[in-house]
N, C-alpha and C. Protein backbone atom coordinates (compact mmCIF):
# COMPACT_ATOMS: atom_id res chain seq x y z
N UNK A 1 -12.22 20.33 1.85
CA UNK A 1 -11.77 21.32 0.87
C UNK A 1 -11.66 20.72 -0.54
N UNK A 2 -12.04 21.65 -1.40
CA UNK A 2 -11.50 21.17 -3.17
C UNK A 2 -10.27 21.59 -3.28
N UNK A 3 -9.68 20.56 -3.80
CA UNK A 3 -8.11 20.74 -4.82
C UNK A 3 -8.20 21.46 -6.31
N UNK A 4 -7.36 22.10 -6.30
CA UNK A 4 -7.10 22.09 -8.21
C UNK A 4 -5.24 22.42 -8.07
N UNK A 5 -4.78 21.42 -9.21
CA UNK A 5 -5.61 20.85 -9.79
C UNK A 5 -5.85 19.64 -9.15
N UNK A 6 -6.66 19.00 -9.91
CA UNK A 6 -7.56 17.52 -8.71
C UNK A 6 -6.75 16.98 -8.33
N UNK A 7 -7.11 15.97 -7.53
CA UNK A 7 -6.41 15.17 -6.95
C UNK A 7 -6.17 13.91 -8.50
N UNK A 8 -4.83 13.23 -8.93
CA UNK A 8 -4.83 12.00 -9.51
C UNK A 8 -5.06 12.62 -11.03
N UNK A 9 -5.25 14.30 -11.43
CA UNK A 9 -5.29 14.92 -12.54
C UNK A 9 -4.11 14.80 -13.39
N UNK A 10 -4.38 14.49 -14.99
CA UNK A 10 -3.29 14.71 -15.51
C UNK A 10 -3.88 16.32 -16.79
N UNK A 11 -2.44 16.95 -16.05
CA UNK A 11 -2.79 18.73 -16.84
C UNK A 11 -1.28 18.79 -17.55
N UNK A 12 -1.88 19.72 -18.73
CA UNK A 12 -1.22 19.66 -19.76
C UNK A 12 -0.08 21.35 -19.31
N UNK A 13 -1.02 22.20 -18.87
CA UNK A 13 -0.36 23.58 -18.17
C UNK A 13 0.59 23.28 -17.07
N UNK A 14 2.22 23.51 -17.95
CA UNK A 14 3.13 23.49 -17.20
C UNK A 14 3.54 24.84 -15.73
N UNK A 15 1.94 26.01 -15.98
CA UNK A 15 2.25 26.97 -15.64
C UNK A 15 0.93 27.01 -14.09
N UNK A 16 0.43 25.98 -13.67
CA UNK A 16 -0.87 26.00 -13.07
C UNK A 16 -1.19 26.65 -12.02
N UNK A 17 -2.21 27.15 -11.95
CA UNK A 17 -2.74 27.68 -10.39
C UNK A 17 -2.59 26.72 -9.22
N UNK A 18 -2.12 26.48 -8.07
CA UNK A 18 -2.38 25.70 -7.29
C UNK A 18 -3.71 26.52 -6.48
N UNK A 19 -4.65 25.74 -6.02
CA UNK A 19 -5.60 26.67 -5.20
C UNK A 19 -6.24 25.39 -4.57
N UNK A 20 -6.65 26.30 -3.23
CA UNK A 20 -7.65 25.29 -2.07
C UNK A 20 -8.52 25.89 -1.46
N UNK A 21 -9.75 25.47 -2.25
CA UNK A 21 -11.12 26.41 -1.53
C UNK A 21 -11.76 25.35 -0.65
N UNK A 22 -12.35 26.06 0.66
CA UNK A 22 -12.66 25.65 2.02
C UNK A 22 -14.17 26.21 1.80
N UNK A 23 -14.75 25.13 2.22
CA UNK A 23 -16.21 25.43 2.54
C UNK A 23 -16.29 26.78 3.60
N UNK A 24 -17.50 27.07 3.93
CA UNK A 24 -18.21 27.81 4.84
C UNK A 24 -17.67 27.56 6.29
N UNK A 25 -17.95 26.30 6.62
CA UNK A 25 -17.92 25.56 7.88
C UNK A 25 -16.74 25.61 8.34
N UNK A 26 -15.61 25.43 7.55
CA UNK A 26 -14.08 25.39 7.79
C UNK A 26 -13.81 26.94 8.11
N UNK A 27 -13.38 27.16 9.80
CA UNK A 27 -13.28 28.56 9.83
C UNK A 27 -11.48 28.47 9.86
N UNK A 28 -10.72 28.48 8.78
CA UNK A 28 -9.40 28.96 8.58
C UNK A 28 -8.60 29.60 9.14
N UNK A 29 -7.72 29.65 10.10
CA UNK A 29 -6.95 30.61 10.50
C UNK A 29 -5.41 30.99 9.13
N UNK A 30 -5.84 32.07 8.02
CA UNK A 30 -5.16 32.53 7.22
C UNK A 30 -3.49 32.72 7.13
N UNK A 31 -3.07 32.85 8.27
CA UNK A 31 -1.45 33.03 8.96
C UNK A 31 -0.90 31.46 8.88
N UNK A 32 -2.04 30.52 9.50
CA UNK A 32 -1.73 29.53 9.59
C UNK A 32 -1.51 28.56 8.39
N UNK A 33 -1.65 28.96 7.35
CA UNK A 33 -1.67 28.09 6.02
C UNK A 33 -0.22 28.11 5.71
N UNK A 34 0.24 26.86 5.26
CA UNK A 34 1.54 26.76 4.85
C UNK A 34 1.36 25.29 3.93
N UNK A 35 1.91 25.58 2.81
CA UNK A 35 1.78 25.18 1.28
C UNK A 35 2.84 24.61 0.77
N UNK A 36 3.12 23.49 0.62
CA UNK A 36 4.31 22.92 0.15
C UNK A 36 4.17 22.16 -1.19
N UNK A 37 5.03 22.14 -2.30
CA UNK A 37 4.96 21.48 -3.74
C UNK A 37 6.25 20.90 -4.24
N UNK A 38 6.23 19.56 -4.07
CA UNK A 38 7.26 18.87 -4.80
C UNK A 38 8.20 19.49 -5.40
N UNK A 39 9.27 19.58 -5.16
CA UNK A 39 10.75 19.88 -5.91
C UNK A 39 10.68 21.04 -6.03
N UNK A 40 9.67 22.04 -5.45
CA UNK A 40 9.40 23.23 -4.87
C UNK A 40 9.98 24.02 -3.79
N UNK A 41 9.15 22.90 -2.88
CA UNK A 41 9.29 23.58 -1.27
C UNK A 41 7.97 24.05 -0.78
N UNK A 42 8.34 24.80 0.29
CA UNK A 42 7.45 25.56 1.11
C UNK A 42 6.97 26.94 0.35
N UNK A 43 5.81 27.14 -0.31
CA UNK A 43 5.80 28.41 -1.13
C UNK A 43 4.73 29.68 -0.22
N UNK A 44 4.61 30.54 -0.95
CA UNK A 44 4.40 31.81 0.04
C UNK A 44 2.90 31.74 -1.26
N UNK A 45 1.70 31.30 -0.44
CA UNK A 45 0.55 31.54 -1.24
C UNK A 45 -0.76 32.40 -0.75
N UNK A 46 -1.20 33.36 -1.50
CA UNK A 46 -2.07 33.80 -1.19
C UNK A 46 -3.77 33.66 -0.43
N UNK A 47 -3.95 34.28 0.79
CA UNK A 47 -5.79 33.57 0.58
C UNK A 47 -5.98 35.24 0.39
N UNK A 48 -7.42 34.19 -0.41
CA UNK A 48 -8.65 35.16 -1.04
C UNK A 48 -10.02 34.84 -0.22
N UNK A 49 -10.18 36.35 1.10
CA UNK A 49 -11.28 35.71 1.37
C UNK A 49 -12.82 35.86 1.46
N UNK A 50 -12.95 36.43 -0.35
CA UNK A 50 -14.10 36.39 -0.70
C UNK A 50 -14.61 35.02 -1.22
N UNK A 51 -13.21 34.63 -1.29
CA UNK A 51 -13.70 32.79 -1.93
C UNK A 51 -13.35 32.04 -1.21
N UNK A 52 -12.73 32.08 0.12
CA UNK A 52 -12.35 31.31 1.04
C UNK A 52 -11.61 30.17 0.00
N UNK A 53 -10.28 30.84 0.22
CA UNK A 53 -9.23 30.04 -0.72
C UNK A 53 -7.77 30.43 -0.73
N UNK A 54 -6.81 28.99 -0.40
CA UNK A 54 -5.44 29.64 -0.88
C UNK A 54 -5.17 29.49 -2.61
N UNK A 55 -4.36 29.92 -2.69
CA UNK A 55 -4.04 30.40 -3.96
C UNK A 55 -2.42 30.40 -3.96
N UNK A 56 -2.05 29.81 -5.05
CA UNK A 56 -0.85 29.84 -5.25
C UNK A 56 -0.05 29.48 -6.65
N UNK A 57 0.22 31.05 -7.68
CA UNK A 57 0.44 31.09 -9.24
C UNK A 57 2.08 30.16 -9.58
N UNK A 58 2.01 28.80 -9.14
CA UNK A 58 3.46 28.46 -10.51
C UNK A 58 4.27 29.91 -11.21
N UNK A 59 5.63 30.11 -10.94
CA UNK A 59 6.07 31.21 -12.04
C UNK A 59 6.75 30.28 -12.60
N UNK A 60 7.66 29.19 -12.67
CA UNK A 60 8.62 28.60 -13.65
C UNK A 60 7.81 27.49 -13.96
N UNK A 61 7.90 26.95 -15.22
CA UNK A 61 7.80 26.09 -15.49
C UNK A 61 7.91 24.56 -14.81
N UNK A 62 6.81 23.35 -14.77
CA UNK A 62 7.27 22.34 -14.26
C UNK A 62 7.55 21.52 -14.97
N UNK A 63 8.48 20.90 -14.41
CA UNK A 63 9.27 19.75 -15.85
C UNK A 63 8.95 18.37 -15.21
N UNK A 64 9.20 18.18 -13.78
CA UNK A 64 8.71 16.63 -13.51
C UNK A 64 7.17 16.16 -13.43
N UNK A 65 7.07 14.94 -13.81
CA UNK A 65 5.99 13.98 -14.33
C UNK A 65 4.69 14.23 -13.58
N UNK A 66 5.15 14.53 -12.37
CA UNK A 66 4.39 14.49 -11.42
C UNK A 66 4.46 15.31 -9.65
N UNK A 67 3.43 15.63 -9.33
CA UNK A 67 3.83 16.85 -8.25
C UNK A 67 2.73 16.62 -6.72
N UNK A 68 3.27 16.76 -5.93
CA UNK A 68 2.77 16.32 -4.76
C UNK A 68 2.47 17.32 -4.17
N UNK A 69 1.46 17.88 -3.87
CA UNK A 69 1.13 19.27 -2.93
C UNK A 69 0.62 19.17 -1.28
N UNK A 70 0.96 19.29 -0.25
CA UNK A 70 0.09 19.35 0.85
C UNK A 70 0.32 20.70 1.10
N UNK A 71 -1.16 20.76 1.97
CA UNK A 71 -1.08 22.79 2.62
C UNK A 71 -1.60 21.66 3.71
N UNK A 72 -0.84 22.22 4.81
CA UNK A 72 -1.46 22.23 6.22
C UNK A 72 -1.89 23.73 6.88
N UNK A 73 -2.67 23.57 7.63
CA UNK A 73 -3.60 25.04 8.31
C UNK A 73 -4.30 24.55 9.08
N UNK A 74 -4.72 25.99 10.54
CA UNK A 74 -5.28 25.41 11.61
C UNK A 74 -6.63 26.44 11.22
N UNK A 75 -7.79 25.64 12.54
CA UNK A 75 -8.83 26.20 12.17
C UNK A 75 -9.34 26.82 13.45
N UNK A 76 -10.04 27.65 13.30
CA UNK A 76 -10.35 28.71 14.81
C UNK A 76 -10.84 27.68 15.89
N UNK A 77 -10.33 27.46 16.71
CA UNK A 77 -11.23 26.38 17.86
C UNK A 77 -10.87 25.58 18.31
N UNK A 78 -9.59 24.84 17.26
CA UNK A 78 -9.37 23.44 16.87
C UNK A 78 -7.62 23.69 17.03
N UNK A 79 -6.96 23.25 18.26
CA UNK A 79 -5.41 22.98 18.19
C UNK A 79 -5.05 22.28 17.74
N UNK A 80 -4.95 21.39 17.04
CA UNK A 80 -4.25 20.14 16.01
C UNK A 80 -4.47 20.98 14.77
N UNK A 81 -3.28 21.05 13.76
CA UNK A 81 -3.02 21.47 12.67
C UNK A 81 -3.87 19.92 11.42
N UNK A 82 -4.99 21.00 10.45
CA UNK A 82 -5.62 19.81 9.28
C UNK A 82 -4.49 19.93 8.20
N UNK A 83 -4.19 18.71 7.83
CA UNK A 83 -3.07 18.69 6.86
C UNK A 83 -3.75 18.09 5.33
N UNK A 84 -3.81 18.21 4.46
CA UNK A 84 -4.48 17.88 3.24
C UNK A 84 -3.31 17.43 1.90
N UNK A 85 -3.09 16.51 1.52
CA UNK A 85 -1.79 16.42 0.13
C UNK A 85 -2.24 15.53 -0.54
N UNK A 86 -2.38 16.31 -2.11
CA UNK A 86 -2.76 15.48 -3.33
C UNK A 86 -1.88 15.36 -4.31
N UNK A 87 -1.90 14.34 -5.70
CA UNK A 87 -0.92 14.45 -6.59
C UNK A 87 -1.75 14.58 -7.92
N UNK A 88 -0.33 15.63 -8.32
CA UNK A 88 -1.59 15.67 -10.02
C UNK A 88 0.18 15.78 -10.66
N UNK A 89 -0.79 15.10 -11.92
CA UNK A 89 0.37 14.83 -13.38
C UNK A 89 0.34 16.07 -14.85
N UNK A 90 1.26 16.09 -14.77
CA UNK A 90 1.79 16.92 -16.25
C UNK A 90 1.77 15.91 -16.97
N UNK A 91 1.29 16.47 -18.45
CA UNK A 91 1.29 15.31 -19.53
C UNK A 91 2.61 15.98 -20.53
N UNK A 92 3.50 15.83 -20.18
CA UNK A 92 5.01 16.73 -20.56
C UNK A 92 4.60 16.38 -22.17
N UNK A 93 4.40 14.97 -22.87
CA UNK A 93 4.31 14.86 -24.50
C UNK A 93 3.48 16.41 -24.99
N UNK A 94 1.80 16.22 -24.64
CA UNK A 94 0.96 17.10 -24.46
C UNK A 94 1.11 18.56 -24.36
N UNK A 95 1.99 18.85 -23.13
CA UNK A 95 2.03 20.45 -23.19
C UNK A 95 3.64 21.21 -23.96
N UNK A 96 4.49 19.95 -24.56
CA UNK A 96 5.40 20.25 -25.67
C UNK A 96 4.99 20.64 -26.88
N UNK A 97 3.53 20.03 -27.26
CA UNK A 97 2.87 19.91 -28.59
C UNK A 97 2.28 21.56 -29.10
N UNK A 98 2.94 21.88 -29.89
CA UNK A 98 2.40 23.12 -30.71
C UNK A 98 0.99 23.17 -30.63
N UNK A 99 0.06 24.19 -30.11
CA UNK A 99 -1.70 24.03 -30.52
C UNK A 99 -1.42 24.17 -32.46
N UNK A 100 -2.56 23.19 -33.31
CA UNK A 100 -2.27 23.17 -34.40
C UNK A 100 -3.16 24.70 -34.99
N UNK A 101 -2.64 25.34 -35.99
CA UNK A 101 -3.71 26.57 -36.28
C UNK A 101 -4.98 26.07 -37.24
N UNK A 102 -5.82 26.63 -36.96
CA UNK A 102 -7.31 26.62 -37.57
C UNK A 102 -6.91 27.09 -39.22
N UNK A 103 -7.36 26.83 -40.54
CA UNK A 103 -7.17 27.81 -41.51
C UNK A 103 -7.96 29.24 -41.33
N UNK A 104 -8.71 29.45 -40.23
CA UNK A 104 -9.06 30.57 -40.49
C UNK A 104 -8.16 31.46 -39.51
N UNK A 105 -7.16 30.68 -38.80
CA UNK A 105 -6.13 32.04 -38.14
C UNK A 105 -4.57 31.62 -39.33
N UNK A 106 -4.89 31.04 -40.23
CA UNK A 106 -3.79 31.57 -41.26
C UNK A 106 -3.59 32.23 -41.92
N UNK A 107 -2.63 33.19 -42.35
CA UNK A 107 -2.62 34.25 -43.28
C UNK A 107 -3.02 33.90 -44.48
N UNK A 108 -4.17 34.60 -45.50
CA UNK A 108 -4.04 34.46 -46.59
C UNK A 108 -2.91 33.46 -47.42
N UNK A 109 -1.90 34.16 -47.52
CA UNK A 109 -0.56 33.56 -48.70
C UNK A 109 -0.39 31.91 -47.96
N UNK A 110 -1.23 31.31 -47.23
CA UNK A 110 -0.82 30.28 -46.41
C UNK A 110 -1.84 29.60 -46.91
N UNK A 111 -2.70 29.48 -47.62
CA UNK A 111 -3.80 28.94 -47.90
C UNK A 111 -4.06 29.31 -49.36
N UNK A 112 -3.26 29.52 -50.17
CA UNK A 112 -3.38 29.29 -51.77
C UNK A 112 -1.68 28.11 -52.13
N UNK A 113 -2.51 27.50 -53.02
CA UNK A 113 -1.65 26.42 -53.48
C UNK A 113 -0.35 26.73 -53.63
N UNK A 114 0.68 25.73 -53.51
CA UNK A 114 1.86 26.30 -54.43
C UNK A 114 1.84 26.03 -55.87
N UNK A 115 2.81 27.06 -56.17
CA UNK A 115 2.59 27.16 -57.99
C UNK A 115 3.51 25.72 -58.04
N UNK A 116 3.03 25.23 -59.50
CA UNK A 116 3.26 23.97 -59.46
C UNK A 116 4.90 24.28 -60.80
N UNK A 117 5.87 23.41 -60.57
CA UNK A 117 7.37 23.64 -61.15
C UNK A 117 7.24 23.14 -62.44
């Protein structure tokens, strides 16, 4: 399966998708998925299965450095539960930082000199 975000990633979005798309071959039993995230817990995540994928939207903000995810799930055929856990990093400096504005999303009066005293 692919991770996002990657495995060993450092992301600046304190707000991220967690998601785990499964090849073709991996036949998923959907009930069976259970999703766990650092200083989280056990979370309640969606599959999508036109993309053969769990899915799971962050609502609060994450504040620690770093976050550990495993989803374990069984697969049609196969009694032993596949367990999968990666770590990805927040760059907390990074996603504190104001995006800077372009002069062309500044207002007019923001882009003529000041009168000089």
């Amino acid at each position: 399966p692919k991770v996002y975000p990657e495995d060993n990633l450092h992301i600046t979005n304190r707000l991220p998708e967690i998601r785990v798309e499964f090849p073709e071959s991996t036949k998923v039993i959907p009930d069976s998925i259970n999703l766990e995230i650092s200083e989280l817990g056990s979370v309640k995540c969606t599959w999508d299965a036109a993309n053969r994928c769990a899915l799971y939207q962050v609502l609060s903000p994450l504040r620690s450095p770093s976050y550990q995810v495993t989803i374990e799930y069984r697969e049609d055929g196969i009694d032993a539960p596949e367990v999968l856990t990666w770590t990805f990093f927040i760059d907390r400096e990074l996603s504190y930082t104001p995006e800077l504005k372009q002069p062309e999303d500044l207002p007019e009066a923001a882009l003529k000199p000041l009168p000089e005293k």
